[in-house]
PDB file of N, CA and C in Angstrom:
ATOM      1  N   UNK A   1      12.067   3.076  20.810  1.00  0.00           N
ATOM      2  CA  UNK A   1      12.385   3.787  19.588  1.00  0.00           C
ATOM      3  C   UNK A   1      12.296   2.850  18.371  1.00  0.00           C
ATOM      4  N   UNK A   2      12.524   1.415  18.526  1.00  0.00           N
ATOM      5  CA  UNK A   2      12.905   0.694  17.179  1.00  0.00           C
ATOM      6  C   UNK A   2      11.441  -0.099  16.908  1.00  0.00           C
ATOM      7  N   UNK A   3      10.094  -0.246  17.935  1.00  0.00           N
ATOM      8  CA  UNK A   3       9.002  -0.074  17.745  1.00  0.00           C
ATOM      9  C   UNK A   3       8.319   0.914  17.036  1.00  0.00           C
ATOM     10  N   UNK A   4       8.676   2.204  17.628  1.00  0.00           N
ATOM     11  CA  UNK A   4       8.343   3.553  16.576  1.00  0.00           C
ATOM     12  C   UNK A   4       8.723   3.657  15.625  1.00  0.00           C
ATOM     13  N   UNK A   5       9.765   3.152  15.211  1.00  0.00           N
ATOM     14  CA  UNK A   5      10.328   3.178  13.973  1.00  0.00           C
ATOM     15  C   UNK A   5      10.157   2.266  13.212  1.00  0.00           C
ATOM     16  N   UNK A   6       9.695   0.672  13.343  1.00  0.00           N
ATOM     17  CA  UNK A   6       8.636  -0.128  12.787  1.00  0.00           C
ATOM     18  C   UNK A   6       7.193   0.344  12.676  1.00  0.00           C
ATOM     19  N   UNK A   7       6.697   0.799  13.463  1.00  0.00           N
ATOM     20  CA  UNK A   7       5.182   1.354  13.222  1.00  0.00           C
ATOM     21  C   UNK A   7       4.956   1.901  12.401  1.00  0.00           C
ATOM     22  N   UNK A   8       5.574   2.919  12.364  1.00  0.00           N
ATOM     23  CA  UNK A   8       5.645   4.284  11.372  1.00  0.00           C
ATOM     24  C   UNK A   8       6.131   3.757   9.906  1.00  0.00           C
ATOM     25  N   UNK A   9       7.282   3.130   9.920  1.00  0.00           N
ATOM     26  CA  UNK A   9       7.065   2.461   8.748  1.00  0.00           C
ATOM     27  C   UNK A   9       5.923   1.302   7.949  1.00  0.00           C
ATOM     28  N   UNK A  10       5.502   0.944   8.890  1.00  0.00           N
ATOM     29  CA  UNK A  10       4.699  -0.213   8.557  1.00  0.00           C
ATOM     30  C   UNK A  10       3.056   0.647   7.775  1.00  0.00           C
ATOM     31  N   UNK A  11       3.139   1.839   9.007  1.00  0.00           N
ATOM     32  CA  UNK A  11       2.449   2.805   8.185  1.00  0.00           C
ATOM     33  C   UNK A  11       1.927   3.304   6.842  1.00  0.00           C
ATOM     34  N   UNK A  12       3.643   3.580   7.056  1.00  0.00           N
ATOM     35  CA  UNK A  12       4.189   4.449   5.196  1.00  0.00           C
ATOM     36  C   UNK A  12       3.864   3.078   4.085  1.00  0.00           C
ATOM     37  N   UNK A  13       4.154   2.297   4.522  1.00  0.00           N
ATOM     38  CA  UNK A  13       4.478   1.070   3.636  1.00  0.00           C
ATOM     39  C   UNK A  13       2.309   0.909   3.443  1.00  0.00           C
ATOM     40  N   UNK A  14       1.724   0.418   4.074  1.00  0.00           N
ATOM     41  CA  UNK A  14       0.213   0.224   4.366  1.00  0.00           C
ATOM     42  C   UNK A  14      -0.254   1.620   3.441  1.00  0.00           C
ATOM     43  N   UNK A  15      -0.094   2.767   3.838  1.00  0.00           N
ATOM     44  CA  UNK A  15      -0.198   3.797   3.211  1.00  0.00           C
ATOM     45  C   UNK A  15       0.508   3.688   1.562  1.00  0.00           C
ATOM     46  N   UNK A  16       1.188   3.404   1.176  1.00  0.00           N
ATOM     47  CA  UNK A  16       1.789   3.299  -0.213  1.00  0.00           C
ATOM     48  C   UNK A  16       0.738   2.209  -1.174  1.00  0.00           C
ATOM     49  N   UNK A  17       0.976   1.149  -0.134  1.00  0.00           N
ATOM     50  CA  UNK A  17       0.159  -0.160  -1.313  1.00  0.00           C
ATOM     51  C   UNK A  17      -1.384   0.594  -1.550  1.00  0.00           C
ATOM     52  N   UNK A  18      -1.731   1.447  -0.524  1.00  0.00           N
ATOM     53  CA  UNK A  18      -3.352   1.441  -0.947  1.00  0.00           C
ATOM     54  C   UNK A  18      -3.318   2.475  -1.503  1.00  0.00           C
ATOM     55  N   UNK A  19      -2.650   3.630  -1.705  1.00  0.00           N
ATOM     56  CA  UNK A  19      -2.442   4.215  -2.873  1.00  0.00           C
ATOM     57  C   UNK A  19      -2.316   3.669  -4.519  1.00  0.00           C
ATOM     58  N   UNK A  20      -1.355   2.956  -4.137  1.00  0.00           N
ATOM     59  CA  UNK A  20      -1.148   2.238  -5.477  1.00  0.00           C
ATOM     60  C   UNK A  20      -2.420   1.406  -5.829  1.00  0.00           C
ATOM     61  N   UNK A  21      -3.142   0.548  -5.153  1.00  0.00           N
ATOM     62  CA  UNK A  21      -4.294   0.035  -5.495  1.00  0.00           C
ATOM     63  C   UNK A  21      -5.205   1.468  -6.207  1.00  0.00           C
ATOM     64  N   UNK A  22      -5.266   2.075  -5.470  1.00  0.00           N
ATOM     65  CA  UNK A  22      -6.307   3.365  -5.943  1.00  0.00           C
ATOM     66  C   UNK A  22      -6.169   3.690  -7.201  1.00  0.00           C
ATOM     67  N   UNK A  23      -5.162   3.296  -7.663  1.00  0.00           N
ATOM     68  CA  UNK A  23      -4.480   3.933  -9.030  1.00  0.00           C
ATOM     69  C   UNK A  23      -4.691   2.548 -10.570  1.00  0.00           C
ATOM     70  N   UNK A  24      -5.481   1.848  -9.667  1.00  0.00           N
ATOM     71  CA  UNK A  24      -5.680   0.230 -10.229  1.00  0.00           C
ATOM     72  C   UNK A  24      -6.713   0.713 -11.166  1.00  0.00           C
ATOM     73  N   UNK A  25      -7.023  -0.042 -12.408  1.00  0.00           N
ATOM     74  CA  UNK A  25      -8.590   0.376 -13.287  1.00  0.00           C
ATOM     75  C   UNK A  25      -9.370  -0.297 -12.484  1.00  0.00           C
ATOM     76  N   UNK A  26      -9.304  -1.384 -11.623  1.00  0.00           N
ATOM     77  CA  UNK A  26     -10.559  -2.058 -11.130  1.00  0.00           C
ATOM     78  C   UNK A  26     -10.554  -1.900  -9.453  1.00  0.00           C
ATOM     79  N   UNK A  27     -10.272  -1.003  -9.312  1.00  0.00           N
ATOM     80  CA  UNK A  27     -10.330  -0.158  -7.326  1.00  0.00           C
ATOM     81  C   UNK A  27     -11.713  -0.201  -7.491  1.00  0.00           C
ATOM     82  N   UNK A  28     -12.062  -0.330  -6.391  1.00  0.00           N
ATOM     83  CA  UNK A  28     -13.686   0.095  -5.948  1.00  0.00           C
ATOM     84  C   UNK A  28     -14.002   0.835  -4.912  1.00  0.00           C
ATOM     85  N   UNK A  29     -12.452   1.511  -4.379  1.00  0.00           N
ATOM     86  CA  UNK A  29     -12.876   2.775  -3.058  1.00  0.00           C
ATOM     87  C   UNK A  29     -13.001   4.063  -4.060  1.00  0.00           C
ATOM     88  N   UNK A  30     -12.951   4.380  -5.119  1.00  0.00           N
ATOM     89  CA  UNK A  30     -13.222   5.220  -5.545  1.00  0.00           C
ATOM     90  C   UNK A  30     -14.023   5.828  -6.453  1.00  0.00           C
ATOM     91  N   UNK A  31     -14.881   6.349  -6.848  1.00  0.00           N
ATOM     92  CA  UNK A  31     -15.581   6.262  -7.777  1.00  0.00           C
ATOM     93  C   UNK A  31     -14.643   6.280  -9.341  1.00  0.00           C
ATOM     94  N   UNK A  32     -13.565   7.367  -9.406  1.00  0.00           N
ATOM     95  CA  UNK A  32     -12.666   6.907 -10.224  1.00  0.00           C
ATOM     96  C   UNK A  32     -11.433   6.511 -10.078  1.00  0.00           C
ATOM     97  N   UNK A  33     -10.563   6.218 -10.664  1.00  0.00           N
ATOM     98  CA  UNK A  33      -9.230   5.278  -9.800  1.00  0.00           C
ATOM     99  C   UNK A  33      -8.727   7.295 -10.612  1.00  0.00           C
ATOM    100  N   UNK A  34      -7.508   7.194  -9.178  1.00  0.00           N
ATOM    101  CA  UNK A  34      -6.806   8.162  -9.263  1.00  0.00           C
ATOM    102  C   UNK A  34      -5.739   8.318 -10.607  1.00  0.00           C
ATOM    103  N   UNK A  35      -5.360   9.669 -10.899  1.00  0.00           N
ATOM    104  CA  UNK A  35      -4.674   9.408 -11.906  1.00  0.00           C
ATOM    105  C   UNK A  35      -3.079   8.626 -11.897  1.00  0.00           C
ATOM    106  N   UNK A  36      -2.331   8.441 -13.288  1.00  0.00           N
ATOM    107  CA  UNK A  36      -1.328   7.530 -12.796  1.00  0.00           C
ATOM    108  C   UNK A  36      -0.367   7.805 -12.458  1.00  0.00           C
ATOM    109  N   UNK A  37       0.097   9.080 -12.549  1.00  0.00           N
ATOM    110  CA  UNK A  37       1.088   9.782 -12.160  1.00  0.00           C
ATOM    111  C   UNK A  37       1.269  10.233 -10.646  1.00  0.00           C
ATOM    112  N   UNK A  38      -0.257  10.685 -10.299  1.00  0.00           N
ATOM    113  CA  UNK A  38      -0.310  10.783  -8.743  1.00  0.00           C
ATOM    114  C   UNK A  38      -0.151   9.509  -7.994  1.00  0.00           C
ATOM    115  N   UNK A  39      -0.720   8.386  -8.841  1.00  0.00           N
ATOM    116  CA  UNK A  39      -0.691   6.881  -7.799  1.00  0.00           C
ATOM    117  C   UNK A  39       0.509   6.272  -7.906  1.00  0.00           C
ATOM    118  N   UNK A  40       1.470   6.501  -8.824  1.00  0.00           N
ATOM    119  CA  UNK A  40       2.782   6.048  -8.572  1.00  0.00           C
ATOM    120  C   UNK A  40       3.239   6.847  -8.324  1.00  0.00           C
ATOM    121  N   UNK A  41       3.861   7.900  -8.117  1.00  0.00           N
ATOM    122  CA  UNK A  41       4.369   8.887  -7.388  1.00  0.00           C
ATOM    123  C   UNK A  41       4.411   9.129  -5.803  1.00  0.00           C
ATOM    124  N   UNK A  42       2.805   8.779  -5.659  1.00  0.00           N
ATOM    125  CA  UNK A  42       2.812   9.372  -4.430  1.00  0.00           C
ATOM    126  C   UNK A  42       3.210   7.959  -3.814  1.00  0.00           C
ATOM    127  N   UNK A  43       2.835   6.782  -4.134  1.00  0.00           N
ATOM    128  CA  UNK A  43       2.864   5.231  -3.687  1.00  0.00           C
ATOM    129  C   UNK A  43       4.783   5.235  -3.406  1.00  0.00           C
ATOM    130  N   UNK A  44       5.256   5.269  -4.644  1.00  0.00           N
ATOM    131  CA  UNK A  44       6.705   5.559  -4.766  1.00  0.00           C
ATOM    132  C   UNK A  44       7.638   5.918  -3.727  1.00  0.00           C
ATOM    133  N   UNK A  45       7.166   7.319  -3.012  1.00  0.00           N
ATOM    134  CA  UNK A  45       7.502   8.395  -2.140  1.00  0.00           C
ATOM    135  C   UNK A  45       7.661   7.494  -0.992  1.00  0.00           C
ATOM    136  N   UNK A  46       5.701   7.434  -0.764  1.00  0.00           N
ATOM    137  CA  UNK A  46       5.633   6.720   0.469  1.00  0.00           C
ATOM    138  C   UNK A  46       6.626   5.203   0.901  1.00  0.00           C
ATOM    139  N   UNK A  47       6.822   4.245  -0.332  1.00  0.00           N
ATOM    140  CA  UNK A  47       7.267   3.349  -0.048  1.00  0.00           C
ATOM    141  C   UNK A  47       8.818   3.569   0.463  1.00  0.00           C
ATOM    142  N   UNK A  48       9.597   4.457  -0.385  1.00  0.00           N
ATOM    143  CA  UNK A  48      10.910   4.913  -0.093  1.00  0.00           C
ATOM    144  C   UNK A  48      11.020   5.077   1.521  1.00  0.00           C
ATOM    145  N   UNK A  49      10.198   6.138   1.901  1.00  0.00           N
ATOM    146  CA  UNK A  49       9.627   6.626   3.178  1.00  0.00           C
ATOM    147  C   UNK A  49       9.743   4.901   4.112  1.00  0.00           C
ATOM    148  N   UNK A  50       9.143   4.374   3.926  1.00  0.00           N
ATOM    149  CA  UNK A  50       8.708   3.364   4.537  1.00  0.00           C
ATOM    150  C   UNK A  50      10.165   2.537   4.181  1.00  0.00           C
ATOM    151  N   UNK A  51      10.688   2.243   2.894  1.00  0.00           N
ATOM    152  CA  UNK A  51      11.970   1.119   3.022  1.00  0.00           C
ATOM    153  C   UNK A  51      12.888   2.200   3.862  1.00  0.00           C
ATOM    154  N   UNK A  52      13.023   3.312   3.856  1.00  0.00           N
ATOM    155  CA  UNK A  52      14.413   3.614   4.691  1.00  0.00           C
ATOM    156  C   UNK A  52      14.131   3.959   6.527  1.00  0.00           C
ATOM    157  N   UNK A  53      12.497   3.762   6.670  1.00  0.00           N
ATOM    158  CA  UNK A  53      12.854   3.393   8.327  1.00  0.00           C
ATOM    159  C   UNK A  53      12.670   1.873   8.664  1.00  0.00           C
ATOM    160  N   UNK A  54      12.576   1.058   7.639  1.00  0.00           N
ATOM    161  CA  UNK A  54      12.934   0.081   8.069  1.00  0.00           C
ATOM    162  C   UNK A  54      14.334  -0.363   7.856  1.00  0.00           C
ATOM    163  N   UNK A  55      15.140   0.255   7.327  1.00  0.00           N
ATOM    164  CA  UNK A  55      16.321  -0.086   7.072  1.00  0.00           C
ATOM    165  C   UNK A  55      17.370   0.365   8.548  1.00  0.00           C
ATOM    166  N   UNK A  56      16.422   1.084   8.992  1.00  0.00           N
ATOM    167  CA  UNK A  56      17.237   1.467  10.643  1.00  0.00           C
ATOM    168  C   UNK A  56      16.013   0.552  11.920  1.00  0.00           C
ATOM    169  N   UNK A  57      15.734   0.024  11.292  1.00  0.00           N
ATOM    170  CA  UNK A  57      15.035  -1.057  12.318  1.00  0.00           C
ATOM    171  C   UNK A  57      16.137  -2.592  12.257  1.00  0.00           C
ATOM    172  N   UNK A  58      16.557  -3.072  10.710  1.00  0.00           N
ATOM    173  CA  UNK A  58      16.303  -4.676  10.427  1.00  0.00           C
ATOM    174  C   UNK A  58      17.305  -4.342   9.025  1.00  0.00           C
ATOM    175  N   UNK A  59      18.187  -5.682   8.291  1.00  0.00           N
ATOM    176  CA  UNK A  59      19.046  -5.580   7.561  1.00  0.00           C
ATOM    177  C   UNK A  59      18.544  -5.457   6.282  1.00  0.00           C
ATOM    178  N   UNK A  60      18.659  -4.827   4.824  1.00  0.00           N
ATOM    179  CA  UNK A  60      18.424  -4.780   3.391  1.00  0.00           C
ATOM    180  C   UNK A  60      17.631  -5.724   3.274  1.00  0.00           C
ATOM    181  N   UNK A  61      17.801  -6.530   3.239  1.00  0.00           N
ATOM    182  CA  UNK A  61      17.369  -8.058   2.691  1.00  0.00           C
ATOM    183  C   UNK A  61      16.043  -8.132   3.466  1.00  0.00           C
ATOM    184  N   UNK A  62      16.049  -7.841   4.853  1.00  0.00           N
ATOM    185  CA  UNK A  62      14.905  -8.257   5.583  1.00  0.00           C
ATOM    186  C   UNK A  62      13.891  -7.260   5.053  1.00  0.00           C
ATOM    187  N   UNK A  63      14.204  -5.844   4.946  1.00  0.00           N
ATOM    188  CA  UNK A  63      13.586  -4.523   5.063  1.00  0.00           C
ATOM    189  C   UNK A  63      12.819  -4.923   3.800  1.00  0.00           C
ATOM    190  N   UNK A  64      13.345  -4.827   2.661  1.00  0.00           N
ATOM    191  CA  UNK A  64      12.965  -5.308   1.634  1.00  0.00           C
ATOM    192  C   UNK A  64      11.443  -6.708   1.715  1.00  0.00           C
ATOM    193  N   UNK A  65      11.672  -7.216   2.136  1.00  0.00           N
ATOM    194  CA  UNK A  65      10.901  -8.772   2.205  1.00  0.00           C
ATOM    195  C   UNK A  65       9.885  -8.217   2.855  1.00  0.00           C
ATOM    196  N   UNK A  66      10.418  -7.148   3.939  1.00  0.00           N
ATOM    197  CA  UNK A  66       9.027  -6.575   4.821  1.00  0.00           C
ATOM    198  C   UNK A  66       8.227  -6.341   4.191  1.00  0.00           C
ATOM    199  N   UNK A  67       8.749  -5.061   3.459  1.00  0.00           N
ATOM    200  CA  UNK A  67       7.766  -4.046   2.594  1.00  0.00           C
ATOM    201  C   UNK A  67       7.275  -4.621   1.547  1.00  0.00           C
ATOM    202  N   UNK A  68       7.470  -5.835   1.015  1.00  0.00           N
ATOM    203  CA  UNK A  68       6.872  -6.650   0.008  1.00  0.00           C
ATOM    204  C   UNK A  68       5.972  -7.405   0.526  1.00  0.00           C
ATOM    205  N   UNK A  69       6.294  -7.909   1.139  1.00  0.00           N
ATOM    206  CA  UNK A  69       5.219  -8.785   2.770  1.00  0.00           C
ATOM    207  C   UNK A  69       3.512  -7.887   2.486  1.00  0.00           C
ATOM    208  N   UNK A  70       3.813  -6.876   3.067  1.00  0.00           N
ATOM    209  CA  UNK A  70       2.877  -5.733   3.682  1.00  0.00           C
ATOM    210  C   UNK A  70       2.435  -5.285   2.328  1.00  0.00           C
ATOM    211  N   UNK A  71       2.801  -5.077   1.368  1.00  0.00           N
ATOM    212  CA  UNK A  71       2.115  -5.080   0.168  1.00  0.00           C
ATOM    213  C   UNK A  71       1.062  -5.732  -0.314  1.00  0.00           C
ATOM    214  N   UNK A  72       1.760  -7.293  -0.757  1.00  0.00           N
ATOM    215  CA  UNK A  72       1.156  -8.441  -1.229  1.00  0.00           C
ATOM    216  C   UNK A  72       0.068  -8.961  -0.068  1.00  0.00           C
ATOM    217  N   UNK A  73      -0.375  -8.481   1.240  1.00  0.00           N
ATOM    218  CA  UNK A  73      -1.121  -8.343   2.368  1.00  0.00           C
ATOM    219  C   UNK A  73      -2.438  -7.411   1.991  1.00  0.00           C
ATOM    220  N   UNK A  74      -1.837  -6.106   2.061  1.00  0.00           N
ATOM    221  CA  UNK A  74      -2.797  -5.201   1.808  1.00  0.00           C
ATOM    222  C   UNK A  74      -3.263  -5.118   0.211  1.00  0.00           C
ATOM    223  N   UNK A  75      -2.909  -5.845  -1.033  1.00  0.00           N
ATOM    224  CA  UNK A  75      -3.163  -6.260  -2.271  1.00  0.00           C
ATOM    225  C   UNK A  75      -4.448  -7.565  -2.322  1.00  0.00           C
ATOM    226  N   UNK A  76      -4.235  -8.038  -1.383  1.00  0.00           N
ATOM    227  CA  UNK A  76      -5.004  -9.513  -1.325  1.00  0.00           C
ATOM    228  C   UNK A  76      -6.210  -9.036  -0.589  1.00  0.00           C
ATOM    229  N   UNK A  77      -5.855  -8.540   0.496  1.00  0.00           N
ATOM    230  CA  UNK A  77      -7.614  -8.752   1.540  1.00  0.00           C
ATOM    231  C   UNK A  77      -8.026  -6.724   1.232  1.00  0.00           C
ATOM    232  N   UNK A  78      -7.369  -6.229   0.354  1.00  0.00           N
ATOM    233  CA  UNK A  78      -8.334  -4.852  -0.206  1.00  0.00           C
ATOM    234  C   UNK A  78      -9.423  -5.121  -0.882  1.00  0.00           C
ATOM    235  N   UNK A  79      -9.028  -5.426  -2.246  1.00  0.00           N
ATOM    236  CA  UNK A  79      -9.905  -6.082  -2.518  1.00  0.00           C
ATOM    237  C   UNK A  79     -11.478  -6.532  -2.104  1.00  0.00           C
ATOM    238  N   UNK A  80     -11.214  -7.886  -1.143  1.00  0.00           N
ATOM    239  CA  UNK A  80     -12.312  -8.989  -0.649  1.00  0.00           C
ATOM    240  C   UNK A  80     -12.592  -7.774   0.298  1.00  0.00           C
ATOM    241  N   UNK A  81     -12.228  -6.577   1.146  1.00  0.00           N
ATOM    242  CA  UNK A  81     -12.929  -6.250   2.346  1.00  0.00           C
ATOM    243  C   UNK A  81     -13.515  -4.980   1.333  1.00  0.00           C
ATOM    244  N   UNK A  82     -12.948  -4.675   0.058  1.00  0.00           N
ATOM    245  CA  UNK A  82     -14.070  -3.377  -0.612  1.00  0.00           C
ATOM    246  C   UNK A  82     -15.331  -4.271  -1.348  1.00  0.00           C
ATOM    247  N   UNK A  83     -15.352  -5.841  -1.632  1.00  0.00           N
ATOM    248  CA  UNK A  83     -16.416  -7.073  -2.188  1.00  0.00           C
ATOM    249  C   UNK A  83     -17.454  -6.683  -0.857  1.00  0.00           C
ATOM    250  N   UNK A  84     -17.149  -6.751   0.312  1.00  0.00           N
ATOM    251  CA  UNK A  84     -17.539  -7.109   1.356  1.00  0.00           C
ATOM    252  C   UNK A  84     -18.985  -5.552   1.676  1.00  0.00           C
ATOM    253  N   UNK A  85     -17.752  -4.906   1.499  1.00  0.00           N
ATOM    254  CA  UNK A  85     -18.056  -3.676   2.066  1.00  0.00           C
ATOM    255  C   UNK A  85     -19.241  -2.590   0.930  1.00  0.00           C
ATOM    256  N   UNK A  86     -18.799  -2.619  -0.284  1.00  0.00           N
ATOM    257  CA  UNK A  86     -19.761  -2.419  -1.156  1.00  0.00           C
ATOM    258  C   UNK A  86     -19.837  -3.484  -2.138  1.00  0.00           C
ATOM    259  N   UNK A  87     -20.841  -4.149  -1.747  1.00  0.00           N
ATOM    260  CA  UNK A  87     -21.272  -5.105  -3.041  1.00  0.00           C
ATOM    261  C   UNK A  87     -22.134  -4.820  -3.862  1.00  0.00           C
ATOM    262  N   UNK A  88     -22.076  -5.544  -4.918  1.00  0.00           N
ATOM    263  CA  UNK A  88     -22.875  -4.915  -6.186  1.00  0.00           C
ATOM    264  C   UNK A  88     -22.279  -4.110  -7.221  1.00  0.00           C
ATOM    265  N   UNK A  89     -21.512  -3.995  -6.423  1.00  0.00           N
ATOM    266  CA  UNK A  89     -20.665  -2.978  -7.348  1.00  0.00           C
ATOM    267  C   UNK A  89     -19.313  -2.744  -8.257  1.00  0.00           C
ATOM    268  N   UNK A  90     -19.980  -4.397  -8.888  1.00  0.00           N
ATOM    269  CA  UNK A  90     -18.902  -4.737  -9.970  1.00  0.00           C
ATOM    270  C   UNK A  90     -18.364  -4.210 -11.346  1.00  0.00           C
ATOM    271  N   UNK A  91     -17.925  -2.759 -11.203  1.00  0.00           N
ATOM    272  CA  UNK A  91     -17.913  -2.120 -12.284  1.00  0.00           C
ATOM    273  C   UNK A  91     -16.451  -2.183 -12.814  1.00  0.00           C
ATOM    274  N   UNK A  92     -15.846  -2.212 -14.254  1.00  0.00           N
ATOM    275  CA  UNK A  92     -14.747  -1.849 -14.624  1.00  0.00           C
ATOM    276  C   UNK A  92     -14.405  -0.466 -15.141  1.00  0.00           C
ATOM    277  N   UNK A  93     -13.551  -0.023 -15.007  1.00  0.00           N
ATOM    278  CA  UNK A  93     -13.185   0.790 -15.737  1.00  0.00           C
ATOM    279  C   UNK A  93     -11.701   0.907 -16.496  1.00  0.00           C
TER     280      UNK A  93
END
């Protein structure tokens, strides 16, 4: 159960940051970055989602560090694996 209940959060949490990236002016999974209300909102939700099953896994302090962990993770190598994945396609918006 306290595996499932790390997974699933680790999920929500994985699921939140790449939302929130989507919502970035310089995303490149999308042709346009989503609007900002939907990308913090929905990022928001999900993360809540994600800090309160880790909070029945592991203590405040840890839960917290997790979901920042798994952020600053999926923030760093999004990026280099959308460089990777479509190159050329250095556009701003």
């Amino acid at each position: 159960m306290t595996l499932t209940l790390a997974l699933l959060a680790s999920a929500f949490a994985l699921a939140a940051s790449v939302v929130f990236y989507m919502g970035a002016p310089s995303q490149r999974i999308l042709e346009k970055r989503l609007a900002a209300p939907v990308s913090v909102g929905a990022g928001c939700g999900l993360s809540l989602l994600s800090l309160i099953l880790f909070l029945q896994v592991s203590g405040p302090a840890a839960s917290v560090f997790i979901l920042i962990t798994l952020f600053m993770s999926v923030w760093s190598a999004l990026p280099l694996l959308m460089a990777v994945l479509k190159p050329g396609r250095s556009r701003r918006t």
